[in-house]
Protein backbone atom coordinates (compact mmCIF):
# COMPACT_ATOMS: atom_id res chain seq x y z
CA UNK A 1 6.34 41.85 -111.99
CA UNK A 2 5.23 40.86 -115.41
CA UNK A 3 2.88 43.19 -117.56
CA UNK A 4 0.38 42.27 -120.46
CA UNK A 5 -1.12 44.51 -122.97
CA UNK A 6 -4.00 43.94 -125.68
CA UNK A 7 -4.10 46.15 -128.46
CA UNK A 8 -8.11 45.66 -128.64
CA UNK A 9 -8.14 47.68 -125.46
CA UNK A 10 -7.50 50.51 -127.46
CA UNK A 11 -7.82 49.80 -130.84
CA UNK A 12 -10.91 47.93 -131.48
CA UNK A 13 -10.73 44.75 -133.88
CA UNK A 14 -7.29 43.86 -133.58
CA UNK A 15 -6.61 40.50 -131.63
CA UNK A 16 -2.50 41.44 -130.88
CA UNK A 17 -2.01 40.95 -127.14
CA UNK A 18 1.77 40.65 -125.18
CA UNK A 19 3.11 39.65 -121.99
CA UNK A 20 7.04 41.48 -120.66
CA UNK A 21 9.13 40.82 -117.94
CA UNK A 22 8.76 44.83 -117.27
CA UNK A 23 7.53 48.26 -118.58
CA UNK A 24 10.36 48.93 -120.64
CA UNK A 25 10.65 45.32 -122.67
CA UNK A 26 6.78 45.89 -123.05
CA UNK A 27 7.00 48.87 -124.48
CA UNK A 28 9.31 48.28 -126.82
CA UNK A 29 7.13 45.41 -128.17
CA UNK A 30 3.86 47.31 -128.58
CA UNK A 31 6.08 50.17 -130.27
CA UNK A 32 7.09 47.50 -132.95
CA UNK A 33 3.96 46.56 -133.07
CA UNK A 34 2.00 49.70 -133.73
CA UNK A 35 4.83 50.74 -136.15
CA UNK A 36 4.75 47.50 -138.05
CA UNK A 37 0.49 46.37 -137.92
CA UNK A 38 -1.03 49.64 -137.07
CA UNK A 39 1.93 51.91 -139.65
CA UNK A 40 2.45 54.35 -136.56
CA UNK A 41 6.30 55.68 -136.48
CA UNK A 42 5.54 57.55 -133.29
CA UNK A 43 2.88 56.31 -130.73
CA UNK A 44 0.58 60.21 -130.47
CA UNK A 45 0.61 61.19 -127.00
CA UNK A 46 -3.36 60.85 -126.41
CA UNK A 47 -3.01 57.07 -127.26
CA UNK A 48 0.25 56.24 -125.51
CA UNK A 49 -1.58 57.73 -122.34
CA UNK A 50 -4.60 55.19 -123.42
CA UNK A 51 -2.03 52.45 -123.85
CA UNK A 52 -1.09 53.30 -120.27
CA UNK A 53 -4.23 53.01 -118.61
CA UNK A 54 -4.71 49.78 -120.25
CA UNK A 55 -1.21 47.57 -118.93
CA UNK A 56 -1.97 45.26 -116.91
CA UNK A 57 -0.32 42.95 -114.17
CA UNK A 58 -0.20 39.25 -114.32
């Protein structure tokens, strides 16, 4: 099943959202996102478990 993600869930003010086939393609996308909008490297554990509770199904 497909899963969506908005960054605002977890970092207020920005408007980035995705949709992925799966967990795996979705994390790769908010990974290049955070590395390349948010100039994170390495997603800190304490958010990535945020990021978590936040993926949705659609």
């Amino acid at each position: 099943m497909a899963k969506k993600f908005a960054c605002s869930d977890v970092v207020s003010g920005c408007s980035w959202s995705t949709i992925a086939k799966d967990e795996t393609d979705l994390f790769h996308k908010i990974s290049e996102h955070a590395k390349h909008v948010h100039k994170m490297d390495t997603i800190p554990d304490d958010i990535l478990d945020k990021v978590k509770s936040k993926i949705q199904e659609v």
